[in-house]
C-alpha atoms as a PDB file:
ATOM      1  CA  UNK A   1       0.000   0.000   0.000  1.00  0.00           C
ATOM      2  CA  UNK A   2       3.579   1.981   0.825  1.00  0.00           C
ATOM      3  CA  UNK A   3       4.148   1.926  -2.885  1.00  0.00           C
ATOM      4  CA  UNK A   4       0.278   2.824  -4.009  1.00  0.00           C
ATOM      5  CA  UNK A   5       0.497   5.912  -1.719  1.00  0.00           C
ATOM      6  CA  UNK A   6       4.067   7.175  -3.058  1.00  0.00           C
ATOM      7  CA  UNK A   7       2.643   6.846  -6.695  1.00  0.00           C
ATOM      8  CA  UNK A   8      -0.466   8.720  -5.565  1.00  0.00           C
ATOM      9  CA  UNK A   9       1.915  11.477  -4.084  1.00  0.00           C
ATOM     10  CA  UNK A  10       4.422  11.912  -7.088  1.00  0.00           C
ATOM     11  CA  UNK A  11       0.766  11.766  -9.666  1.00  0.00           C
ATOM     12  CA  UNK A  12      -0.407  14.628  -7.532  1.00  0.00           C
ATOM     13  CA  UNK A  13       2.741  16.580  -7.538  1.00  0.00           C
ATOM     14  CA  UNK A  14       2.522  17.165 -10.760  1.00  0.00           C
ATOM     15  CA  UNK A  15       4.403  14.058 -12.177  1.00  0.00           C
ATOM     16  CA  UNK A  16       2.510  12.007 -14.730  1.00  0.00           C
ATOM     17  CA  UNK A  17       4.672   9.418 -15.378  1.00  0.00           C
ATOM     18  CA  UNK A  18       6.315   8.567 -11.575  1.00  0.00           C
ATOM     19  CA  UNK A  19       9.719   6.974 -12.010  1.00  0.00           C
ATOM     20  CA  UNK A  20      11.543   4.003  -9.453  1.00  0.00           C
ATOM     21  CA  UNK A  21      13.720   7.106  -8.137  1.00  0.00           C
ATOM     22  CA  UNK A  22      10.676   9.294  -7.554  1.00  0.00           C
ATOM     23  CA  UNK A  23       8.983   6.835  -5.807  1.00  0.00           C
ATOM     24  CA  UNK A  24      12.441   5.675  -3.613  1.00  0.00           C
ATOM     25  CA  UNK A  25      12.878   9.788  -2.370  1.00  0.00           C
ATOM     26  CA  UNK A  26       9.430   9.220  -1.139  1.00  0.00           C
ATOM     27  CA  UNK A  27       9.540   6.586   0.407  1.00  0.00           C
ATOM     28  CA  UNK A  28      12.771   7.125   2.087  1.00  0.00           C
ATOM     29  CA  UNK A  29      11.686  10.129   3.188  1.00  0.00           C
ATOM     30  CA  UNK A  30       9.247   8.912   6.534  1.00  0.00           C
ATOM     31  CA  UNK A  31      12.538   6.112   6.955  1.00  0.00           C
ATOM     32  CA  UNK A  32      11.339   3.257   4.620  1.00  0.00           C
ATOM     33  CA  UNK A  33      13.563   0.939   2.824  1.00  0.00           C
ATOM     34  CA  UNK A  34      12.189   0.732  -0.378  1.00  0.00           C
ATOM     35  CA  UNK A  35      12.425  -2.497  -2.387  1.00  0.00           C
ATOM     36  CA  UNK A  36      12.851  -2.314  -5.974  1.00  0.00           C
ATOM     37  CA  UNK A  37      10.341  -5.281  -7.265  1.00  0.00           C
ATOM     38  CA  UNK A  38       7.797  -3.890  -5.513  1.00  0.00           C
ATOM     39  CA  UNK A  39       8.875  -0.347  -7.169  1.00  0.00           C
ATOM     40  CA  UNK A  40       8.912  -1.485 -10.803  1.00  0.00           C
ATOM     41  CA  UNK A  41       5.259  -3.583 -10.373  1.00  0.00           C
ATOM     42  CA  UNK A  42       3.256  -0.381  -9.049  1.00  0.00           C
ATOM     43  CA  UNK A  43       5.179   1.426 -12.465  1.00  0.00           C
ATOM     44  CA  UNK A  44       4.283  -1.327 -14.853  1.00  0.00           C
ATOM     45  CA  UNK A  45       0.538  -1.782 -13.633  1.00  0.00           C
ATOM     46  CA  UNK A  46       0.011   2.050 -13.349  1.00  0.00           C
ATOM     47  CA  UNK A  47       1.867   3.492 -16.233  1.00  0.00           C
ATOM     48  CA  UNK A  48       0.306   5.480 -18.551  1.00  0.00           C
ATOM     49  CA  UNK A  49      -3.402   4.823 -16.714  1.00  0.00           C
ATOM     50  CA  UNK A  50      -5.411   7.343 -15.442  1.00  0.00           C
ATOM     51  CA  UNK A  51      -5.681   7.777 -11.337  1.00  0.00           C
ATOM     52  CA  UNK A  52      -8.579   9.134 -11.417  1.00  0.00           C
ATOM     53  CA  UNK A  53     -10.875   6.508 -13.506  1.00  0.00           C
ATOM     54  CA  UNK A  54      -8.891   3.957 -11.510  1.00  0.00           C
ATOM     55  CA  UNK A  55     -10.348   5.240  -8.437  1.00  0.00           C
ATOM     56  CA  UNK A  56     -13.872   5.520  -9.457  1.00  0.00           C
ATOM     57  CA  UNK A  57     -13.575   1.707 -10.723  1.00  0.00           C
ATOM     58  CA  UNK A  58     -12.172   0.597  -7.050  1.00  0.00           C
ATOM     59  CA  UNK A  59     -14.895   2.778  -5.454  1.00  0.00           C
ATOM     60  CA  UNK A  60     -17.600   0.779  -7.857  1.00  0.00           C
ATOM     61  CA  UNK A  61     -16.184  -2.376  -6.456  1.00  0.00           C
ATOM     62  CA  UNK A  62     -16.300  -1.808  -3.125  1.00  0.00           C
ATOM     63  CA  UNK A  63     -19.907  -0.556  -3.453  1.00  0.00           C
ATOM     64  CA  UNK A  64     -20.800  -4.045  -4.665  1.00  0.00           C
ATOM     65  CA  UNK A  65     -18.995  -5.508  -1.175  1.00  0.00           C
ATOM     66  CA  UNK A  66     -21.749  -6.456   0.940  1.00  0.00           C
ATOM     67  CA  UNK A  67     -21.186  -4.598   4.298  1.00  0.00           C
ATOM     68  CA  UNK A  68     -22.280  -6.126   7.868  1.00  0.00           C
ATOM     69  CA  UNK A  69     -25.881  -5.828   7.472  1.00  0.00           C
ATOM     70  CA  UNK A  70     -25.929  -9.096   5.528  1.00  0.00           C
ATOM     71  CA  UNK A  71     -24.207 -11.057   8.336  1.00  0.00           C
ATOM     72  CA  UNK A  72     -26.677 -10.247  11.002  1.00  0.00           C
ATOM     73  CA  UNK A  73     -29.665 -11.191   8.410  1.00  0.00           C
ATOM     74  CA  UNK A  74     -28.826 -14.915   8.309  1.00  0.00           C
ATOM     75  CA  UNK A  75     -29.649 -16.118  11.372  1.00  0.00           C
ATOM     76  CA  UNK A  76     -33.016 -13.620  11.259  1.00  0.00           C
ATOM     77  CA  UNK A  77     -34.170 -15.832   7.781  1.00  0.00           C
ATOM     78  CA  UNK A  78     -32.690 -19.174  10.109  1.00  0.00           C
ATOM     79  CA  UNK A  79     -35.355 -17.985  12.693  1.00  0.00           C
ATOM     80  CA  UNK A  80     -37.941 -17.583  10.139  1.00  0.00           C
ATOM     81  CA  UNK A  81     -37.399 -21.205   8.990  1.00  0.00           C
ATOM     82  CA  UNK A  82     -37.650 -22.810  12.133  1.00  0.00           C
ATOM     83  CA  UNK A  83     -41.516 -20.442  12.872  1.00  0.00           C
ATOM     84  CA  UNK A  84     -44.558 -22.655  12.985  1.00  0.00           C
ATOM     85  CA  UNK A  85     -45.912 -22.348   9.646  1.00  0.00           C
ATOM     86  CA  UNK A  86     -49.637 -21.699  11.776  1.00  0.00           C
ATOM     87  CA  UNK A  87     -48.687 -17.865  12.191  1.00  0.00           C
ATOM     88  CA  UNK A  88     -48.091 -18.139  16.305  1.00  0.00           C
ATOM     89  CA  UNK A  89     -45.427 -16.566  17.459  1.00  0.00           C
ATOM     90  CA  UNK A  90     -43.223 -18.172  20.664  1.00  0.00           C
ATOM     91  CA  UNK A  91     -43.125 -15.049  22.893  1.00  0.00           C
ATOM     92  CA  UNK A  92     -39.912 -15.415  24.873  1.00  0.00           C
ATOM     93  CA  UNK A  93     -40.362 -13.437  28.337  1.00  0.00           C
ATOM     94  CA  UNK A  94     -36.658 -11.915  29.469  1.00  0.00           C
ATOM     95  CA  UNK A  95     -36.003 -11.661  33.401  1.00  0.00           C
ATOM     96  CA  UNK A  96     -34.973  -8.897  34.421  1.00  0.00           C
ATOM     97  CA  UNK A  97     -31.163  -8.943  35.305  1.00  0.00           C
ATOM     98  CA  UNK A  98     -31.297  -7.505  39.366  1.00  0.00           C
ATOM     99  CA  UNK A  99     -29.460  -4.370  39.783  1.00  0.00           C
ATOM    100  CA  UNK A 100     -27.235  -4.135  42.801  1.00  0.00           C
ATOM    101  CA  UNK A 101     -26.157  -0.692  43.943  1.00  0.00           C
ATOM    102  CA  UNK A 102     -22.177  -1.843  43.677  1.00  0.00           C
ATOM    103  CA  UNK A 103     -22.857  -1.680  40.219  1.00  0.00           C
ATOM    104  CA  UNK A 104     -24.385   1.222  39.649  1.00  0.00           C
ATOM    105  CA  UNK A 105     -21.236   3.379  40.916  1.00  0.00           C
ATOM    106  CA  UNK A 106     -18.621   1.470  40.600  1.00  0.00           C
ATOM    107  CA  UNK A 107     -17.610   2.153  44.676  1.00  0.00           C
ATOM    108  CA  UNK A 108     -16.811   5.833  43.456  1.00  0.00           C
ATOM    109  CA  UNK A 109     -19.562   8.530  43.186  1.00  0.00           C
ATOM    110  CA  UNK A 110     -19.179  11.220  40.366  1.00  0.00           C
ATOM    111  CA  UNK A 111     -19.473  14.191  43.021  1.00  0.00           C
ATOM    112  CA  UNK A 112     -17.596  12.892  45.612  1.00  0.00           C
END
């Protein structure tokens, strides 16, 4: 990602066409030792493209990434399944947890 941001950095400095040595003076500048394969694959796969339709093709993709919504619907449609098909419901009734007064405050008051 090192290597993405450097070409990012040298494309917005005005450099179209970011070369291995461009790329090396930035990242040696925050103390990174950059490696040179690493160097000449972001060059090859970026040369010559455009950044910024790049970006609005990653930003599509990720769109299309289901987020964490989906995760907590599966075991809602797992419930569903198991439901008597006769429309009742199974009413689950939650005790109440008791509250003890150590709780509440911790053994420290806010004012005190």
């Amino acid at each position: 990602m090192r290597y993405v941001a450097a070409y990012l950095l040298a494309s917005l400095g005005g450099n179209a066409n970011p070369s291995a040595s461009d790329l090396e003076k930035i990242i040696g500048s925050v103390g990174i030792e950059a490696e040179a394969d690493k160097i000449k694959k972001i060059i090859s796969e970026l040369k010559g493209k455009n950044l910024e339709d790049l970006i609005k093709e990653g930003q599509e993709k990720l769109a299309s990434v289901p987020a964490g919504g989906a995760v907590a619907a599966a075991p809602a449609a797992a419930d569903a399944a198991e439901a008597p098909k006769g429309g009742a419901k199974k009413e689950e009734k939650k005790k109440p947890e008791p509250e003890s007064e150590s709780d509440d405050d911790m053994g420290f008051g806010l004012f005190d």
